[in-house]
N, C-alpha and C. Protein backbone atom coordinates (compact mmCIF):
# COMPACT_ATOMS: atom_id res chain seq x y z
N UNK A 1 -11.24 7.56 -10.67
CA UNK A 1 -11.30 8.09 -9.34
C UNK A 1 -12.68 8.67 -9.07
N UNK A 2 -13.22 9.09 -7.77
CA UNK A 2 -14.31 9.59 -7.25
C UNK A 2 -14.48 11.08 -7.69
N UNK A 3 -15.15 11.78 -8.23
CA UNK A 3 -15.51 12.61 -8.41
C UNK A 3 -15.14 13.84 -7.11
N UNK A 4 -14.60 14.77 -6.88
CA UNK A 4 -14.21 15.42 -6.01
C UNK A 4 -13.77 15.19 -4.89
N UNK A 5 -13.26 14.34 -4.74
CA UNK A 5 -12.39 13.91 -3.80
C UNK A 5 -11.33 14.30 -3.44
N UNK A 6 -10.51 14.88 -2.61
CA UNK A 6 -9.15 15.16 -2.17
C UNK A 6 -7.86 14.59 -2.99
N UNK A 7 -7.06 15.42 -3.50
CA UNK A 7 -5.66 14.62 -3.85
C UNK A 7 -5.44 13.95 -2.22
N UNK A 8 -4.86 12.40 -2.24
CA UNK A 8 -3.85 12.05 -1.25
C UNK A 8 -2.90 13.11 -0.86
N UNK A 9 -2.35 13.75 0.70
CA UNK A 9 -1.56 14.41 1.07
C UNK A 9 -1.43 13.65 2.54
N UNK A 10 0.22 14.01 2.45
CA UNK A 10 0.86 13.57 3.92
C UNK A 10 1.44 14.78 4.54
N UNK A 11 1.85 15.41 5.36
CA UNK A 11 2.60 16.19 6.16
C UNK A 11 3.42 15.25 7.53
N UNK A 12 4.77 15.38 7.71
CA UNK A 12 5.63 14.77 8.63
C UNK A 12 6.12 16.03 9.13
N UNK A 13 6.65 15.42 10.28
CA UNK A 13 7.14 16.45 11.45
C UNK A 13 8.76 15.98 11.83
N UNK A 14 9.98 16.07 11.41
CA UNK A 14 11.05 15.51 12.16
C UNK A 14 11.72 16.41 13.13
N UNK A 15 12.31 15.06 14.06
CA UNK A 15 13.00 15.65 15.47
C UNK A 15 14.16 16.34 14.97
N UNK A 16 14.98 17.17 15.77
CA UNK A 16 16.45 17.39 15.58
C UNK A 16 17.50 16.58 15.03
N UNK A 17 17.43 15.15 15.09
CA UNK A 17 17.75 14.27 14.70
C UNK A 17 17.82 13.78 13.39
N UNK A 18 16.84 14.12 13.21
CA UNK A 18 16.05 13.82 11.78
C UNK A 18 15.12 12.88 11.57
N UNK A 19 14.80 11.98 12.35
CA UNK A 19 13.87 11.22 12.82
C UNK A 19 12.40 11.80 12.84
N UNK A 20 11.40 10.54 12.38
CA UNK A 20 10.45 10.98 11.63
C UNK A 20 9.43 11.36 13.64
N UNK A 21 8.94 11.85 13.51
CA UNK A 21 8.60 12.13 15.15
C UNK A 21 7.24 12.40 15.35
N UNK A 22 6.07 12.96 14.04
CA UNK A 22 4.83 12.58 14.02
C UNK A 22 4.02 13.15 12.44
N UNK A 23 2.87 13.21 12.22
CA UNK A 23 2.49 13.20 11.00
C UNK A 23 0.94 13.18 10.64
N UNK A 24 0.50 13.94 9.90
CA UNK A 24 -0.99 13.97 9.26
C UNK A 24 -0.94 13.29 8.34
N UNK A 25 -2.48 12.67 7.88
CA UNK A 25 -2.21 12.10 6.66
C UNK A 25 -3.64 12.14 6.30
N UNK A 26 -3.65 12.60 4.90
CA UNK A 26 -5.64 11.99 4.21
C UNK A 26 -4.86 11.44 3.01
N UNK A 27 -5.04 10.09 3.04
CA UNK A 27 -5.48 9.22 2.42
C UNK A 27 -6.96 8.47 1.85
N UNK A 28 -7.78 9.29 1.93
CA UNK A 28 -9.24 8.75 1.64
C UNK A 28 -9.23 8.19 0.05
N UNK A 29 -8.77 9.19 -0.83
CA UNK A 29 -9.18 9.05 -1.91
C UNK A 29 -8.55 7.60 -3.11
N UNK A 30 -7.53 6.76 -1.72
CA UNK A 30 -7.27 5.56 -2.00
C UNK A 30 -8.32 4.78 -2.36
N UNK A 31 -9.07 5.29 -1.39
CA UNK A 31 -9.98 4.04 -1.54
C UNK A 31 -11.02 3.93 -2.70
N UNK A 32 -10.43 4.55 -3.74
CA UNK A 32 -11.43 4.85 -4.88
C UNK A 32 -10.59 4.54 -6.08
N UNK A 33 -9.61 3.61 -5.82
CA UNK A 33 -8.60 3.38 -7.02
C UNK A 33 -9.87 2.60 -8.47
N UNK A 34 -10.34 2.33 -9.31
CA UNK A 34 -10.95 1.24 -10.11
C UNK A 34 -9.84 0.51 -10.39
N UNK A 35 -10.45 -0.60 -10.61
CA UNK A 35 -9.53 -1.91 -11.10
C UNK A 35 -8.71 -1.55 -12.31
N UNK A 36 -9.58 -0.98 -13.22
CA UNK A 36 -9.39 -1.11 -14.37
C UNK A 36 -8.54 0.28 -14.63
N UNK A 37 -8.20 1.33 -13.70
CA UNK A 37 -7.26 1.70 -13.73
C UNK A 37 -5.85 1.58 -13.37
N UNK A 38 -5.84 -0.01 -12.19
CA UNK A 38 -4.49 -0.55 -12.13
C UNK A 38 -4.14 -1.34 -13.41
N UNK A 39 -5.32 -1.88 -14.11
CA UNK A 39 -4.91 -2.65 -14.98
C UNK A 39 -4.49 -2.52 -16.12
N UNK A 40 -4.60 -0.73 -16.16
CA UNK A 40 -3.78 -0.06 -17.31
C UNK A 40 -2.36 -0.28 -16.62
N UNK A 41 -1.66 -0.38 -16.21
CA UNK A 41 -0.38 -0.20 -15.68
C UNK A 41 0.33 -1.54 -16.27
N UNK A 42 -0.26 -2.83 -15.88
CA UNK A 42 0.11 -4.20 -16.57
C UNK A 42 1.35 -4.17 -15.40
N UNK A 43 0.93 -3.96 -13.80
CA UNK A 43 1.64 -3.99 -12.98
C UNK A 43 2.31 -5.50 -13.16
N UNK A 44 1.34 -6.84 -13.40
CA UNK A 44 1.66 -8.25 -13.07
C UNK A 44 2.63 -8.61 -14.06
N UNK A 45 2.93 -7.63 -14.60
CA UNK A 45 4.50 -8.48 -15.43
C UNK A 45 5.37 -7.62 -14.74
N UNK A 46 5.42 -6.61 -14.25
CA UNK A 46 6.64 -6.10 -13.32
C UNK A 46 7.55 -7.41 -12.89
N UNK A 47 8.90 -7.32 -12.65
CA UNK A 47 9.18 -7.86 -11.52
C UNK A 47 9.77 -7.98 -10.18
N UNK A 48 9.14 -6.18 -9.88
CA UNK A 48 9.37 -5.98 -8.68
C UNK A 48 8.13 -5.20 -8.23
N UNK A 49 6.90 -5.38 -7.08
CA UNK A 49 6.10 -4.74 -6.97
C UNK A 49 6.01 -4.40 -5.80
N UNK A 50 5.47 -3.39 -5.65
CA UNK A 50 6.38 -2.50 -4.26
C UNK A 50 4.36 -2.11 -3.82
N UNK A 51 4.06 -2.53 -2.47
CA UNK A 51 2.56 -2.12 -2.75
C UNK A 51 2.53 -1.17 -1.38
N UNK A 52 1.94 -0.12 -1.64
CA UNK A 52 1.57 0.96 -0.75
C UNK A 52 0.52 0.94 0.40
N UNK A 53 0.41 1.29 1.83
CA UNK A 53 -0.06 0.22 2.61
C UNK A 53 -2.04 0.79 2.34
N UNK A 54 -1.65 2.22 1.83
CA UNK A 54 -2.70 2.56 2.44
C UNK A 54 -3.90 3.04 1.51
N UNK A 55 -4.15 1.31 0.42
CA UNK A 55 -4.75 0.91 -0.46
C UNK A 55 -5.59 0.47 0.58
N UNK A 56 -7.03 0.40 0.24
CA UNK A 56 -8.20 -0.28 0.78
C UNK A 56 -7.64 -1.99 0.82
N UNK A 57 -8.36 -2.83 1.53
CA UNK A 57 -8.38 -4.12 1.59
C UNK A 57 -8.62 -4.91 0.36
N UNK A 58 -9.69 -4.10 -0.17
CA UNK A 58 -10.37 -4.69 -1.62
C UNK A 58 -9.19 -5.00 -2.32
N UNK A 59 -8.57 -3.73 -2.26
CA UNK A 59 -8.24 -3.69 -3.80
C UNK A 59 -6.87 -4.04 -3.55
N UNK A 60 -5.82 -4.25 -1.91
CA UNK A 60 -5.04 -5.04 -1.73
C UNK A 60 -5.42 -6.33 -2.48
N UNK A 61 -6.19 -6.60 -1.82
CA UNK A 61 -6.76 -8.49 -2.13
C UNK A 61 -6.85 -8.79 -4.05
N UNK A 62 -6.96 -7.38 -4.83
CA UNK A 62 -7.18 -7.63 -6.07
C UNK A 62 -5.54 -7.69 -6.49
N UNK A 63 -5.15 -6.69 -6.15
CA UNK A 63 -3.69 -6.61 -6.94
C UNK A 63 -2.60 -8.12 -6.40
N UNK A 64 -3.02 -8.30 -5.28
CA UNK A 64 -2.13 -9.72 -4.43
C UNK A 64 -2.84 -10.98 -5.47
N UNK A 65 -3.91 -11.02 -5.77
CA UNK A 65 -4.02 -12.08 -6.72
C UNK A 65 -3.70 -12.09 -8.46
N UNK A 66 -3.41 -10.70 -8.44
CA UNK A 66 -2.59 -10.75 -9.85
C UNK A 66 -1.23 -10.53 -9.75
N UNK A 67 -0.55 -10.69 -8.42
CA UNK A 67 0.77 -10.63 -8.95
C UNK A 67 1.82 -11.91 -8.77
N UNK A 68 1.12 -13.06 -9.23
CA UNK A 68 1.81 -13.91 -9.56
C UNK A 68 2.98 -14.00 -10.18
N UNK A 69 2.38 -13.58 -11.76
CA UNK A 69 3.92 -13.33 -12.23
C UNK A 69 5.06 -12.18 -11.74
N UNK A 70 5.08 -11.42 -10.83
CA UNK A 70 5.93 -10.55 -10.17
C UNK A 70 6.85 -11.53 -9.16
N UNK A 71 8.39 -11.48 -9.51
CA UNK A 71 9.70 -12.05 -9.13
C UNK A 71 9.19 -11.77 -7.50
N UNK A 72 9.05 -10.51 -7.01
CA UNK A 72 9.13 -9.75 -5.51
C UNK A 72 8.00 -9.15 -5.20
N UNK A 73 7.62 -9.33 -4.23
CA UNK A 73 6.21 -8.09 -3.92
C UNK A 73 6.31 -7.71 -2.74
N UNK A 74 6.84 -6.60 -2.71
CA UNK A 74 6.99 -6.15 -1.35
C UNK A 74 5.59 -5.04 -0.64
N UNK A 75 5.51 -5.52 0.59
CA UNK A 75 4.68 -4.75 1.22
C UNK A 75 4.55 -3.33 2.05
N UNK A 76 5.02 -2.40 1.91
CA UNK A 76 5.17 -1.35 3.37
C UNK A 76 4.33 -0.87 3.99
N UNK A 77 4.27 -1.23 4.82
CA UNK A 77 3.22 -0.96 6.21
C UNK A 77 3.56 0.11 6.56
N UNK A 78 2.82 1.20 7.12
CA UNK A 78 3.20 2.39 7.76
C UNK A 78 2.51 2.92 8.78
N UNK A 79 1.82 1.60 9.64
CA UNK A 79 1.21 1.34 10.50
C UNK A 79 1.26 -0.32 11.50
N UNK A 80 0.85 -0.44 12.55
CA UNK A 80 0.47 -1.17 13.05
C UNK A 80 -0.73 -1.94 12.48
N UNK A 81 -1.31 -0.90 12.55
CA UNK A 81 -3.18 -1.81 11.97
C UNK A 81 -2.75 -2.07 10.45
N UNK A 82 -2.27 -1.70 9.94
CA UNK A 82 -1.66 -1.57 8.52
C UNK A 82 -0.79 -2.98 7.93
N UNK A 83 0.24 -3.19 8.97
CA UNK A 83 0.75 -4.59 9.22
C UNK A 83 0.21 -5.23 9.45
N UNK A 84 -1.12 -5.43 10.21
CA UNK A 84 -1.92 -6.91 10.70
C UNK A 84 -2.91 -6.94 9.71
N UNK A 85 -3.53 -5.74 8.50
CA UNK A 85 -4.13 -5.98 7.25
C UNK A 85 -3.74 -7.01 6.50
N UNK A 86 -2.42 -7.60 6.29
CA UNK A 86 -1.75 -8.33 5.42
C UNK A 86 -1.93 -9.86 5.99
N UNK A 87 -2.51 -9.94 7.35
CA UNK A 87 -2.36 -11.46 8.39
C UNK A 87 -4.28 -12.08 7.51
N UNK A 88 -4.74 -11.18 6.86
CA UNK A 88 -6.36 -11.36 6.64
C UNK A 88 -6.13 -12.25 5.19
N UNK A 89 -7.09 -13.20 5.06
CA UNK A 89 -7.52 -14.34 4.04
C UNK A 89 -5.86 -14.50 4.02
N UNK A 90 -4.94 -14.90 2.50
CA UNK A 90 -4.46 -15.65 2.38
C UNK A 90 -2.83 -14.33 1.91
N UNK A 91 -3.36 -13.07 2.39
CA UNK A 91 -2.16 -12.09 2.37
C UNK A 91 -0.67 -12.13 1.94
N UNK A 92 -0.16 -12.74 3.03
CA UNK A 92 1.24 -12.95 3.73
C UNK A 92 1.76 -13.81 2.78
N UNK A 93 1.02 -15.28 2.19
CA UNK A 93 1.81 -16.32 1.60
C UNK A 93 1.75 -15.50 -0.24
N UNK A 94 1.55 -14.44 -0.27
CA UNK A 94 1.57 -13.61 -1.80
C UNK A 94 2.92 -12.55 -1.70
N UNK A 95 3.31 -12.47 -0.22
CA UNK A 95 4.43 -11.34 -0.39
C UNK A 95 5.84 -12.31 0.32
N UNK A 96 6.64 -11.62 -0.64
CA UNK A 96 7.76 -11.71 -0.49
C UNK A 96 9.10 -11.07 0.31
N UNK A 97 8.37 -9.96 0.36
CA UNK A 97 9.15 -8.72 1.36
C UNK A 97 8.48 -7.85 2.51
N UNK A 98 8.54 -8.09 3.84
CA UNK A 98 7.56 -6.94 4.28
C UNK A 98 8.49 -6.36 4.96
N UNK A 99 8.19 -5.09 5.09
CA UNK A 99 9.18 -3.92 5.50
C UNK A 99 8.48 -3.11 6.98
N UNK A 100 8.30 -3.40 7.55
CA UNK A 100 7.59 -3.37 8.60
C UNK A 100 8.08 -2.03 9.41
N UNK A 101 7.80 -0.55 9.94
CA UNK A 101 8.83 0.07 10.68
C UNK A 101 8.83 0.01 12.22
N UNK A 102 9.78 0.53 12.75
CA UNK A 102 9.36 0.29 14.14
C UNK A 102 8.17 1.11 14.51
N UNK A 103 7.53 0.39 15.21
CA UNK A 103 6.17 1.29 16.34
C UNK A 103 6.95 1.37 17.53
């Protein structure tokens, strides 16, 4: 990871309902994953991979080409712009599940 960088933190807001109704988020320090710290994990023999939306592009595009051997790869978007990340180079035909929420 980056040298002083923020832990990832979210804060949500729900209605009376319980419904999710709005939300902060810093996510910056995603974008500083190294490779070679997913590749301690030996995610690509999983066979269920569940990918978090709000990984940089890069390193989407790295983990989508190693997870061949993974049965499922599901995507969750937790955005709009977030969902149309996955339509870029060859995305979409690597996942198996996208979970899309309503906007």
């Amino acid at each position: 990871m980056k040298a002083g960088e923020r832990t990832a933190a979210f804060s949500g807001v729900l209605d009376g309902q319980g419904d999710f109704f709005c939300g902060v988020a810093d996510m910056q320090v995603l974008n500083y994953i190294p490779k070679q710290h997913l590749d301690k994990s030996k995610f690509w023999d999983s066979k269920v991979l569940l990918i978090d939306s709000n990984i940089d592009t890069e390193t989407l595009g790295y983990v989508l080409s190693r997870s061949e051997g993974c049965q499922h790869v599901i995507y969750e978007p937790i955005s709009q712009e977030k969902s149309e990340r996955i339509l870029e180079r060859d995305f979409l035909s690597k996942i198996t599940c996208f979970k899309p929420n309503l906007i």
